[in-house]
PDB file of N, CA and C in Angstrom:
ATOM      1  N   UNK A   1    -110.208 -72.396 -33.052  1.00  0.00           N
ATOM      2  CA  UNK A   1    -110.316 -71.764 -34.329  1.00  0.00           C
ATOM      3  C   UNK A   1    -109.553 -72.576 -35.367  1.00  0.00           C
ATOM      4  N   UNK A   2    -109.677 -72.540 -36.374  1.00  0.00           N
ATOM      5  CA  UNK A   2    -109.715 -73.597 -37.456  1.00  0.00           C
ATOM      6  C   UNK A   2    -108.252 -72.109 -38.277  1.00  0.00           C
ATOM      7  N   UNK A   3    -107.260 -73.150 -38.606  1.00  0.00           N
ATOM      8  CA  UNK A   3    -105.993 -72.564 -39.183  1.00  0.00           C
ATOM      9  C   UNK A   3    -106.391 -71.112 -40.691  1.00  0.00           C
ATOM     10  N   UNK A   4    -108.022 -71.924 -41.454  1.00  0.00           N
ATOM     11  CA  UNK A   4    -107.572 -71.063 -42.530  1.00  0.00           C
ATOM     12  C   UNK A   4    -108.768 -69.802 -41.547  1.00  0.00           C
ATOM     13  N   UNK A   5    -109.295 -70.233 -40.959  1.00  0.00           N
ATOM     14  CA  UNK A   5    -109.994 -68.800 -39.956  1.00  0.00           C
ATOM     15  C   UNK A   5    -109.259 -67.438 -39.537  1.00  0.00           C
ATOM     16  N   UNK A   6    -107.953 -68.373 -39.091  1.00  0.00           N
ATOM     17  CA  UNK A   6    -106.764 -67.471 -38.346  1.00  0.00           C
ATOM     18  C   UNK A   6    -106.154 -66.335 -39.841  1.00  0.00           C
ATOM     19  N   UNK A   7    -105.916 -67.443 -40.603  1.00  0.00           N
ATOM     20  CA  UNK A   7    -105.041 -66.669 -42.394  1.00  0.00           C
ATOM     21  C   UNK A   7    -106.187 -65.873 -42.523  1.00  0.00           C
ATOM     22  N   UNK A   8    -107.148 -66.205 -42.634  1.00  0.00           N
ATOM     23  CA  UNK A   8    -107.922 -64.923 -43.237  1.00  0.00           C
ATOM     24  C   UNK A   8    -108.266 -63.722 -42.355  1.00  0.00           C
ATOM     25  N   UNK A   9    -108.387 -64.014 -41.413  1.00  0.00           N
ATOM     26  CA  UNK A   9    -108.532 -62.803 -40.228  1.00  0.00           C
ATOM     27  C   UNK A   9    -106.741 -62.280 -40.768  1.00  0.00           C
ATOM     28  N   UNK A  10    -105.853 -62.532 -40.457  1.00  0.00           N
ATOM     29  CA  UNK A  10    -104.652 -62.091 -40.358  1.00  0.00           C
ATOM     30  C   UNK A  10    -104.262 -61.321 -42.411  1.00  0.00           C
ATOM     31  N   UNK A  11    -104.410 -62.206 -42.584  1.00  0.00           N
ATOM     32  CA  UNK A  11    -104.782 -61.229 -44.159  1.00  0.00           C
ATOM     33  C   UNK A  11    -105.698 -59.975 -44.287  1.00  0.00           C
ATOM     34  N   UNK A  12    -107.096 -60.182 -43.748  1.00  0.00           N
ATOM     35  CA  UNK A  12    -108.057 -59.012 -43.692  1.00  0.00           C
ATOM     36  C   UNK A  12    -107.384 -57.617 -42.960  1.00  0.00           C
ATOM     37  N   UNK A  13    -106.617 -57.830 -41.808  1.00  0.00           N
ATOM     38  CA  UNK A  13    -105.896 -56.935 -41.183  1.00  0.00           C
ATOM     39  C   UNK A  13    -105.245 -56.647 -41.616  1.00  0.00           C
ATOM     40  N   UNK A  14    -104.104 -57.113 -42.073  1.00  0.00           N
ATOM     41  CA  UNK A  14    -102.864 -56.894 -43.123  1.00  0.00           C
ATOM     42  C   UNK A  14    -103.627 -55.775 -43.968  1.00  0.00           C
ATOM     43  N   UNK A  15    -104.344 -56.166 -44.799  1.00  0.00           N
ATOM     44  CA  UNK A  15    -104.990 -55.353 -46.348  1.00  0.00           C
ATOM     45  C   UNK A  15    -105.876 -53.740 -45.760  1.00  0.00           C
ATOM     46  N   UNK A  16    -106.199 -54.027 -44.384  1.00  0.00           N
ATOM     47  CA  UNK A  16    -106.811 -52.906 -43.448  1.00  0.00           C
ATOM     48  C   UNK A  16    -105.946 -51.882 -43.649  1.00  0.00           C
ATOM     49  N   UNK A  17    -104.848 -52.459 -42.750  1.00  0.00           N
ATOM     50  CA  UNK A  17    -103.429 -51.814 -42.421  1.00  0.00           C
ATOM     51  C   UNK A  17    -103.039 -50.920 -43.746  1.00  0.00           C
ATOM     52  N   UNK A  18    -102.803 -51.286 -44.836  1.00  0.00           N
ATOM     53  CA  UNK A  18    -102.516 -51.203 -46.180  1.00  0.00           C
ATOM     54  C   UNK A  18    -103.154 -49.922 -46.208  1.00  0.00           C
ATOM     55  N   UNK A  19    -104.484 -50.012 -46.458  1.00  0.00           N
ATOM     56  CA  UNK A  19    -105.419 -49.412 -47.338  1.00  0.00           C
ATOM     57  C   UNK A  19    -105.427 -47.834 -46.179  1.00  0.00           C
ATOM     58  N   UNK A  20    -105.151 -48.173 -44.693  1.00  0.00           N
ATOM     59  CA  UNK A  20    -105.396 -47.182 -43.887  1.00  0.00           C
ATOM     60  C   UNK A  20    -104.097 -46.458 -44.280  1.00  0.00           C
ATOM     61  N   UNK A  21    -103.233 -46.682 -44.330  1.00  0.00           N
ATOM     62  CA  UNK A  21    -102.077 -45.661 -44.971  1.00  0.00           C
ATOM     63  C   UNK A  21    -102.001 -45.431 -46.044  1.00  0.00           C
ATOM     64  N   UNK A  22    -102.521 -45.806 -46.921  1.00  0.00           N
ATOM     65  CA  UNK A  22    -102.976 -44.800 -48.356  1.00  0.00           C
ATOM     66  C   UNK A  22    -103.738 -43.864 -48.035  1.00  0.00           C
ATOM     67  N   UNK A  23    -104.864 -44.042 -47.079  1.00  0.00           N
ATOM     68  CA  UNK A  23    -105.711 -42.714 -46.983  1.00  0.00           C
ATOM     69  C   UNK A  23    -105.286 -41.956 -46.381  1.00  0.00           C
ATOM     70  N   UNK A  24    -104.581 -42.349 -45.383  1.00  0.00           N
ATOM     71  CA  UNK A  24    -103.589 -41.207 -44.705  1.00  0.00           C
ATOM     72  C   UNK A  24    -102.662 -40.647 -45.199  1.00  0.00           C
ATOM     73  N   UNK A  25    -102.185 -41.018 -46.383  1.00  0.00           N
ATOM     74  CA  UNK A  25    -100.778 -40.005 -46.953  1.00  0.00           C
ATOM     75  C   UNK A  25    -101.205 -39.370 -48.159  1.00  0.00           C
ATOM     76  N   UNK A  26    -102.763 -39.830 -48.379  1.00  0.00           N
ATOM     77  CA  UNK A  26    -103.380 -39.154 -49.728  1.00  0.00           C
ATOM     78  C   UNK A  26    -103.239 -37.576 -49.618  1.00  0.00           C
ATOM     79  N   UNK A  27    -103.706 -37.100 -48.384  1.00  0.00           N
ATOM     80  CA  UNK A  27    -103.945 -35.373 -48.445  1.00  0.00           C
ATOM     81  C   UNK A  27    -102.604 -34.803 -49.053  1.00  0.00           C
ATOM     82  N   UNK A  28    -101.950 -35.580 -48.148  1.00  0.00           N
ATOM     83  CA  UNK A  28    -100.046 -35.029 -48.244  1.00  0.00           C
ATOM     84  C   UNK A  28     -99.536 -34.789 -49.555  1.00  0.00           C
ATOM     85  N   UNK A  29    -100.182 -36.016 -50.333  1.00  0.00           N
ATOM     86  CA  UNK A  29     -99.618 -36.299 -51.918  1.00  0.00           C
ATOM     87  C   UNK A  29    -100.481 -34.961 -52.902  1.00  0.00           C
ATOM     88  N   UNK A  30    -101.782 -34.968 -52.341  1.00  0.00           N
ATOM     89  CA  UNK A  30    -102.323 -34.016 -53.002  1.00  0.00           C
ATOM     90  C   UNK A  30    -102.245 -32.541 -52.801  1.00  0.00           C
ATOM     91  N   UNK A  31    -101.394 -31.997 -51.481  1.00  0.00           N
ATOM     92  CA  UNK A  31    -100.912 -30.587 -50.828  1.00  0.00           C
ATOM     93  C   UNK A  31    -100.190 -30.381 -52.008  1.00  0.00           C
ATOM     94  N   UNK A  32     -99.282 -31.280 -52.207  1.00  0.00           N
ATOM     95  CA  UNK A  32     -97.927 -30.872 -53.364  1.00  0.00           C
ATOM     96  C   UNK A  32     -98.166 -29.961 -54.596  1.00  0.00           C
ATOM     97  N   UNK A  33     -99.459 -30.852 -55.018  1.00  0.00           N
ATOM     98  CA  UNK A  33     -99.547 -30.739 -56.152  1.00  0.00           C
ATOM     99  C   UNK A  33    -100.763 -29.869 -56.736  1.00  0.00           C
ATOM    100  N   UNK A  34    -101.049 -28.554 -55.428  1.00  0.00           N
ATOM    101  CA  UNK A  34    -102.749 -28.015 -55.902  1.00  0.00           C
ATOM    102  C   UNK A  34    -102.219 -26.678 -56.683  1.00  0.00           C
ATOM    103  N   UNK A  35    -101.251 -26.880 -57.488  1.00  0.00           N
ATOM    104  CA  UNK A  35    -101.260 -25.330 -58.391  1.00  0.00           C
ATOM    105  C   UNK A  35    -101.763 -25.401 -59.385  1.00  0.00           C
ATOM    106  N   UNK A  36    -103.045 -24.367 -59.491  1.00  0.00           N
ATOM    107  CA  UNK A  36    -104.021 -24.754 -60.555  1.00  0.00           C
ATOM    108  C   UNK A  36    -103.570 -23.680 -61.373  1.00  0.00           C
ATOM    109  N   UNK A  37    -103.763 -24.883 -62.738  1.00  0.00           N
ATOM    110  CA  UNK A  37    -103.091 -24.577 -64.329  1.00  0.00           C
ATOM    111  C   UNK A  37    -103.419 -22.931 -64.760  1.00  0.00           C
ATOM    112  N   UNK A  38    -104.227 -22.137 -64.172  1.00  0.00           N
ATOM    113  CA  UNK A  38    -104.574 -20.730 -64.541  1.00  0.00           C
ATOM    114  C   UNK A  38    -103.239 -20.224 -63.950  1.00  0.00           C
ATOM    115  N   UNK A  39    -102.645 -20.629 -62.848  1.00  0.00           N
ATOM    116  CA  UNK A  39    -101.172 -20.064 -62.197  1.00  0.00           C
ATOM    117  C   UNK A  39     -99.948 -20.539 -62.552  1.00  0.00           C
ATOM    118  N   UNK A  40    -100.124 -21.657 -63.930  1.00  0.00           N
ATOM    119  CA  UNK A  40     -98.504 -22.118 -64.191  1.00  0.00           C
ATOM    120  C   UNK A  40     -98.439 -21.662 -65.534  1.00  0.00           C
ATOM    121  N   UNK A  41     -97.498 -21.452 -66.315  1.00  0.00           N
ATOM    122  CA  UNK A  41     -97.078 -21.175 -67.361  1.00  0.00           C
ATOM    123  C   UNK A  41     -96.116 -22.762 -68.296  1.00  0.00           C
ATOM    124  N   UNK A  42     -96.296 -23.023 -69.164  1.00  0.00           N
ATOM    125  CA  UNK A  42     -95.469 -23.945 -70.000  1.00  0.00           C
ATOM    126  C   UNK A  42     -94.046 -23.985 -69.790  1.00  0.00           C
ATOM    127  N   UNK A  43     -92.978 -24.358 -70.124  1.00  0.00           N
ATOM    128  CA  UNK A  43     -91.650 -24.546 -69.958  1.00  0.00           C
ATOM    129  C   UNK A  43     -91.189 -23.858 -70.822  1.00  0.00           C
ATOM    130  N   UNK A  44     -90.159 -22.925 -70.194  1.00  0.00           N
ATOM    131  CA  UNK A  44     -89.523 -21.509 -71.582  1.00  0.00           C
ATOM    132  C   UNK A  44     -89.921 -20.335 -71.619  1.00  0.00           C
ATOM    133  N   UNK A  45     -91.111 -20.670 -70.685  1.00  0.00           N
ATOM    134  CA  UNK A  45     -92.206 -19.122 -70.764  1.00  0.00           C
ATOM    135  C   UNK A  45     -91.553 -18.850 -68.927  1.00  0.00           C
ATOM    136  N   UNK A  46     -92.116 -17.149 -68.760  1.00  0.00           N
ATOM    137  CA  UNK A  46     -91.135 -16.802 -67.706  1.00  0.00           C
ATOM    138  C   UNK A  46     -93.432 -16.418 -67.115  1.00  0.00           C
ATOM    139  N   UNK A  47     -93.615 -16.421 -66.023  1.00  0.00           N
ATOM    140  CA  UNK A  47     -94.535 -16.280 -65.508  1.00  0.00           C
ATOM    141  C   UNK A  47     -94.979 -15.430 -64.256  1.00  0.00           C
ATOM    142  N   UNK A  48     -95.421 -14.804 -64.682  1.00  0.00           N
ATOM    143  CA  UNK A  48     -95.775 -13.793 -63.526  1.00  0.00           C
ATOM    144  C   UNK A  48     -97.396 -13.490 -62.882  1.00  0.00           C
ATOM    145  N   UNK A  49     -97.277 -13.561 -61.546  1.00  0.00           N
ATOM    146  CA  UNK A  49     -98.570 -13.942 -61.053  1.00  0.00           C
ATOM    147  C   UNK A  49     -99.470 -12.440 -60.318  1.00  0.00           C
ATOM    148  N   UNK A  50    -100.627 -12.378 -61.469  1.00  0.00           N
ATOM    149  CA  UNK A  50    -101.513 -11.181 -61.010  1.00  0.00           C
ATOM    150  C   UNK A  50    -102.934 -11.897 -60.073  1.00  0.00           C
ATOM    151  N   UNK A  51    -102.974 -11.132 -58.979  1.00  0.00           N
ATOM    152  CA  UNK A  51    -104.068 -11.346 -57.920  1.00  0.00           C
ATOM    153  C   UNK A  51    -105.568 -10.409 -58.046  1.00  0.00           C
ATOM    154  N   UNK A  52    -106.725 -10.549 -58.067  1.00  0.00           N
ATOM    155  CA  UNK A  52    -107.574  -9.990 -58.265  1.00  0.00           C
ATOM    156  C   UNK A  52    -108.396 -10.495 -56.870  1.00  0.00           C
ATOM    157  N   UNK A  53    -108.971  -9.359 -56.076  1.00  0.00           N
ATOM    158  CA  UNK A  53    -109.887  -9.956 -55.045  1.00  0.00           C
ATOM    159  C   UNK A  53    -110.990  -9.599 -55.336  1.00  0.00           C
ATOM    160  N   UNK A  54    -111.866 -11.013 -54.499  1.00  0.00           N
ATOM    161  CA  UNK A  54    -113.006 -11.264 -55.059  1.00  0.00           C
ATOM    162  C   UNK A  54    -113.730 -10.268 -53.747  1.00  0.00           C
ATOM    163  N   UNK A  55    -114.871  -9.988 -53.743  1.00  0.00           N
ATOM    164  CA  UNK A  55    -115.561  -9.321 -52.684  1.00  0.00           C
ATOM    165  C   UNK A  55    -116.509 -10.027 -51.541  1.00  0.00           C
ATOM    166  N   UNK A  56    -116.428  -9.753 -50.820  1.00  0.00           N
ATOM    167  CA  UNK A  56    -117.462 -10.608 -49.551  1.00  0.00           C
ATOM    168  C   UNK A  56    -118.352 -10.563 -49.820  1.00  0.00           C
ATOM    169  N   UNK A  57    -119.310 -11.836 -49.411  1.00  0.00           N
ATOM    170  CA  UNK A  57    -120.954 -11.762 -49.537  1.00  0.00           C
ATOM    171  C   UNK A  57    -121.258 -12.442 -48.103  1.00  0.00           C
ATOM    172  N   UNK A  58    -122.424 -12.629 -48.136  1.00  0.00           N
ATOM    173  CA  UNK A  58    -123.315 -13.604 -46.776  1.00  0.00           C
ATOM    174  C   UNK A  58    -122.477 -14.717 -46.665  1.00  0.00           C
ATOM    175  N   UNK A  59    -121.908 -15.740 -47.745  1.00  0.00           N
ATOM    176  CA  UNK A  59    -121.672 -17.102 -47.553  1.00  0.00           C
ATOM    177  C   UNK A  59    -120.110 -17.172 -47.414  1.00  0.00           C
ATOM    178  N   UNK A  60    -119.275 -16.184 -47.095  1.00  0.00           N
ATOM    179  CA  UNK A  60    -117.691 -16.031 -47.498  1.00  0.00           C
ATOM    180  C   UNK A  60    -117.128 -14.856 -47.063  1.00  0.00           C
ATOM    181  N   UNK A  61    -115.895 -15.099 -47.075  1.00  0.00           N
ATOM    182  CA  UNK A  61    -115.011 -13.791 -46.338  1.00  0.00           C
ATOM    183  C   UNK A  61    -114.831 -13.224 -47.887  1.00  0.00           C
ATOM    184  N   UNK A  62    -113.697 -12.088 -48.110  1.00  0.00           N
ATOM    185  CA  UNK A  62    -112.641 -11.978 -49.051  1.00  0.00           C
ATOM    186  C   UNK A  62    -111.975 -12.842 -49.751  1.00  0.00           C
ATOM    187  N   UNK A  63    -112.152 -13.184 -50.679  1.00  0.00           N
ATOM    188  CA  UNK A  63    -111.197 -14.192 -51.475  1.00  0.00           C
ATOM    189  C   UNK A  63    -110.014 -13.362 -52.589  1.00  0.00           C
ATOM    190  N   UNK A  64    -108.710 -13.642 -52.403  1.00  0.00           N
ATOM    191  CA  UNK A  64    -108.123 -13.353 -53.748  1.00  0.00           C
ATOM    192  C   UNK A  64    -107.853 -14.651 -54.890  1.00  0.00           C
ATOM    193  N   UNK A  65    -107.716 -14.168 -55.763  1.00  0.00           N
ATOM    194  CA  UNK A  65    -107.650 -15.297 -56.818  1.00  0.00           C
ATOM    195  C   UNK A  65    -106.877 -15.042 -57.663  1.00  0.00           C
ATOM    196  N   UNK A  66    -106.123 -16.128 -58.456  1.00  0.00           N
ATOM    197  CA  UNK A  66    -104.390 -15.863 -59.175  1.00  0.00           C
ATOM    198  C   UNK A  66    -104.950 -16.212 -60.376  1.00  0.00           C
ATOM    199  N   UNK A  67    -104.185 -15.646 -61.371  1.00  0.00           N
ATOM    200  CA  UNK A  67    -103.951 -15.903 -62.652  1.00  0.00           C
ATOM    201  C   UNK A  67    -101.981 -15.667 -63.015  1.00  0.00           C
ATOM    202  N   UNK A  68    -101.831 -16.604 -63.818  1.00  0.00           N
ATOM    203  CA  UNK A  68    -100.989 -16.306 -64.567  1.00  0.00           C
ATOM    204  C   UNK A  68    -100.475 -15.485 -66.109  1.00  0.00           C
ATOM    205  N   UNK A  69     -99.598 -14.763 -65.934  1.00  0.00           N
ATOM    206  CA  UNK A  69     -99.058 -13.885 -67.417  1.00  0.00           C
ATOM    207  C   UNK A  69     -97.877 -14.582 -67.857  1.00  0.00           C
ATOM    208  N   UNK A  70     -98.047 -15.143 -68.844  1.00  0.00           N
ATOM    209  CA  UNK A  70     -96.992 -15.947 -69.340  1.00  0.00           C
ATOM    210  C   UNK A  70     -95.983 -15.210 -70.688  1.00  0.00           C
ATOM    211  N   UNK A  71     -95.016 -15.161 -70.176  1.00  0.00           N
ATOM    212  CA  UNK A  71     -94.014 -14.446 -71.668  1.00  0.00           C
ATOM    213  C   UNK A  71     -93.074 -14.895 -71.835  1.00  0.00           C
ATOM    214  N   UNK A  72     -93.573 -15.020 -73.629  1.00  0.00           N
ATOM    215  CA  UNK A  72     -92.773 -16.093 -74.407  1.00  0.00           C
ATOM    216  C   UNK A  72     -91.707 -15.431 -74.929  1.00  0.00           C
ATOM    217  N   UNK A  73     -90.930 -15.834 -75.257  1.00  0.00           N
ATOM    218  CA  UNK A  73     -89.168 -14.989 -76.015  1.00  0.00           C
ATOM    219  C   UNK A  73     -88.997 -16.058 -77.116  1.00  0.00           C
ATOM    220  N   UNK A  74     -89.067 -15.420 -78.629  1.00  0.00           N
ATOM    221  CA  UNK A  74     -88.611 -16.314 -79.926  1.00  0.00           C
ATOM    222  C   UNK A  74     -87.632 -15.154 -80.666  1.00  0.00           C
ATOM    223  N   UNK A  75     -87.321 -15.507 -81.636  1.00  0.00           N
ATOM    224  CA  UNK A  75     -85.986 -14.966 -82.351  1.00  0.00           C
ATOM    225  C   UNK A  75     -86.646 -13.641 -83.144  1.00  0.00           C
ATOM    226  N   UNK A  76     -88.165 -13.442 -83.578  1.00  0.00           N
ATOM    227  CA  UNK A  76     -89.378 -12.797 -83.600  1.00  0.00           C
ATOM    228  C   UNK A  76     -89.183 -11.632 -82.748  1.00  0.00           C
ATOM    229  N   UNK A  77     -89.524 -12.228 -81.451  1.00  0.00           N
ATOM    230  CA  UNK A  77     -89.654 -11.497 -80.146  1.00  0.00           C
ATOM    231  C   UNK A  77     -88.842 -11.703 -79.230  1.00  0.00           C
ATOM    232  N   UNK A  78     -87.227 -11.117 -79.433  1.00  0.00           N
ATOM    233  CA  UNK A  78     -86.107 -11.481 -77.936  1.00  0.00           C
ATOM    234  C   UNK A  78     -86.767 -10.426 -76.918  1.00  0.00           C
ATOM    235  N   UNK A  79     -86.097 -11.020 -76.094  1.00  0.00           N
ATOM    236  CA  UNK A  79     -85.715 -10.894 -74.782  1.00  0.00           C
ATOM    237  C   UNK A  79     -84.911  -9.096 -75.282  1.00  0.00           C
ATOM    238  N   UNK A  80     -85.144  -8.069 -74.643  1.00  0.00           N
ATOM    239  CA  UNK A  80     -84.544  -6.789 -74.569  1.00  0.00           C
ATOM    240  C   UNK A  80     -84.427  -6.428 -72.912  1.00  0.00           C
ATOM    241  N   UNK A  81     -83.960  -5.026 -72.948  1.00  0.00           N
ATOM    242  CA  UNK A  81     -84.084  -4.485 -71.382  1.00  0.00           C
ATOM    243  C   UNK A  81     -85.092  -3.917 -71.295  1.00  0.00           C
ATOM    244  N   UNK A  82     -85.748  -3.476 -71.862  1.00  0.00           N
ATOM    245  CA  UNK A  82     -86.903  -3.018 -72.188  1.00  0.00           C
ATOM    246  C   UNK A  82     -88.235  -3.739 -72.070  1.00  0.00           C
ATOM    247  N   UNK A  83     -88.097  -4.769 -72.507  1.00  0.00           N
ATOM    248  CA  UNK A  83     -89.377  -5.871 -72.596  1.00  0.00           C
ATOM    249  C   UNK A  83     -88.752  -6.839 -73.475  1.00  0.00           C
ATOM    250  N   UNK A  84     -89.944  -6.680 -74.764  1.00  0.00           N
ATOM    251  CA  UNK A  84     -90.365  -7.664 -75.971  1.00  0.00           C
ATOM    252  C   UNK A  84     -91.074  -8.929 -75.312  1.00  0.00           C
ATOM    253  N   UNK A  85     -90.715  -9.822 -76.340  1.00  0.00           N
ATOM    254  CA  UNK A  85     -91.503 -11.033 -76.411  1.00  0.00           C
ATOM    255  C   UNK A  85     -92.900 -10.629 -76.180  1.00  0.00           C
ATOM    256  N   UNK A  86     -93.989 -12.199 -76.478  1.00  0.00           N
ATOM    257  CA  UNK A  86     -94.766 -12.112 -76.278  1.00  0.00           C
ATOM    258  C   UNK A  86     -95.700 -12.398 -74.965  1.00  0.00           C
ATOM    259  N   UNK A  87     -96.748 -11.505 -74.397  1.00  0.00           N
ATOM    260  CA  UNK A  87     -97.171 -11.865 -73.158  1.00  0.00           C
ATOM    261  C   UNK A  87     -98.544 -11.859 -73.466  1.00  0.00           C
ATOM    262  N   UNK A  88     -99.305 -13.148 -72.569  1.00  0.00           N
ATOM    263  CA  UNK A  88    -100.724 -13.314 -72.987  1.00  0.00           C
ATOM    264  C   UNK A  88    -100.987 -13.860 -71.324  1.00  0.00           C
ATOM    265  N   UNK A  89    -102.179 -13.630 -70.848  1.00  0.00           N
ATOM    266  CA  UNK A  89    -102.657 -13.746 -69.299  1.00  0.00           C
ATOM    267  C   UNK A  89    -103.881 -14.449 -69.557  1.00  0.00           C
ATOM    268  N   UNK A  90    -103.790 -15.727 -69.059  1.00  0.00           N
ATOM    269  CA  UNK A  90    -104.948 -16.586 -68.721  1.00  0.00           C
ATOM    270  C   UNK A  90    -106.093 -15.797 -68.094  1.00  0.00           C
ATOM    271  N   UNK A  91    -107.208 -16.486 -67.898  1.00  0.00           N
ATOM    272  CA  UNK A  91    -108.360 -15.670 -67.106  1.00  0.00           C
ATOM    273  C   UNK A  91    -108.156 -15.713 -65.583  1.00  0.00           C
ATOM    274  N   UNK A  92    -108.983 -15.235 -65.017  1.00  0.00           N
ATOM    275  CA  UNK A  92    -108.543 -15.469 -63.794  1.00  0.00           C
ATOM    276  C   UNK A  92    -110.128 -16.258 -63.353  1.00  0.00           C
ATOM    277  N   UNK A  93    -109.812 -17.159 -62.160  1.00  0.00           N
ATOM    278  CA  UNK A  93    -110.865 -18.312 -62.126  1.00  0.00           C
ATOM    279  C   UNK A  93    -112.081 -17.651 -61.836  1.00  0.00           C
ATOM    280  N   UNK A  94    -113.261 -17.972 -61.631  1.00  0.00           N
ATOM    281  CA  UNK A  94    -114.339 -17.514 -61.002  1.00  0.00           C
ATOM    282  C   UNK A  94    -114.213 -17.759 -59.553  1.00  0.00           C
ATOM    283  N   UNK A  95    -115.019 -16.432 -59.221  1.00  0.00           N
ATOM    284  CA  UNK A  95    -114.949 -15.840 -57.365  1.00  0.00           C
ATOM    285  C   UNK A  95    -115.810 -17.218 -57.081  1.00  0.00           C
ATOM    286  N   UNK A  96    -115.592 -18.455 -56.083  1.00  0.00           N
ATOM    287  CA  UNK A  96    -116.105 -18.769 -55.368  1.00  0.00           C
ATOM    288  C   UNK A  96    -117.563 -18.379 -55.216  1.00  0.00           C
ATOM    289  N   UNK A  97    -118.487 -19.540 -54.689  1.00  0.00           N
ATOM    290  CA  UNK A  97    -120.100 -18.958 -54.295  1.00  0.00           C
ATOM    291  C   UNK A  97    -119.831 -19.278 -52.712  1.00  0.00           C
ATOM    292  N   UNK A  98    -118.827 -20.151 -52.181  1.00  0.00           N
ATOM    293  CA  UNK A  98    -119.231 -20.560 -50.815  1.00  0.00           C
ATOM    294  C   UNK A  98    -117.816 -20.143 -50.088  1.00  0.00           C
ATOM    295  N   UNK A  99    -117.371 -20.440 -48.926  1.00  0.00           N
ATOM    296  CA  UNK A  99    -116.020 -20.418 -48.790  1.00  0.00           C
ATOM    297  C   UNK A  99    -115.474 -21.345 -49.198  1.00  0.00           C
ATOM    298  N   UNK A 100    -114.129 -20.942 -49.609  1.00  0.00           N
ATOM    299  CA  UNK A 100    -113.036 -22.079 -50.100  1.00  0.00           C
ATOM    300  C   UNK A 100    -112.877 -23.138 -48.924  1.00  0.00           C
ATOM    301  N   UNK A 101    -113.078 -23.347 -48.052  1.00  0.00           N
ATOM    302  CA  UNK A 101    -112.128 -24.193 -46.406  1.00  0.00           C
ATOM    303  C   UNK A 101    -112.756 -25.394 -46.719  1.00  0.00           C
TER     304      UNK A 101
END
């Protein structure tokens, strides 16, 4: 076998190697990070999470599904024991047509 035969086989593997552990630590990186924006609230806002279940059909079990209530506190609207501030609740997502898995 001829020297630059060997470098390039040994490079091609190398870049294999590489590319096979990116795909393998992709799921991991993306577990972290699946809180979808209907369930987070902005920074300052205090957030509270309402569940609505969706109902079974032919193609799916029970699903519940989150939304967030986000409440804001300004000099307007403090903070009391009571309540105040302002609170406004995102939608909550649409029920699935298939199962989530």
């Amino acid at each position: 076998m001829q020297p630059s035969t060997k470098r390039s086989r040994v490079w091609c593997s190398a870049l294999a190697a590489v590319m096979s552990a990116g795909l393998a630590l992709t799921p991991v990186a993306l577990a972290d990070d699946e809180v979808s924006p209907k369930e987070s609230c902005p920074d300052g806002q205090i957030a509270v999470i309402q569940t609505k279940e969706c109902p079974e059909t032919n193609q799916r079990s029970a699903v519940l599904v989150k939304r967030a209530c986000c409440t804001k506190f300004t000099e307007k609207n403090p903070q009391t024991p009571t309540g105040g501030g302002k609170t406004r609740c995102k939608s909550f997502p649409k029920c699935p047509r298939n199962s989530p898995s």
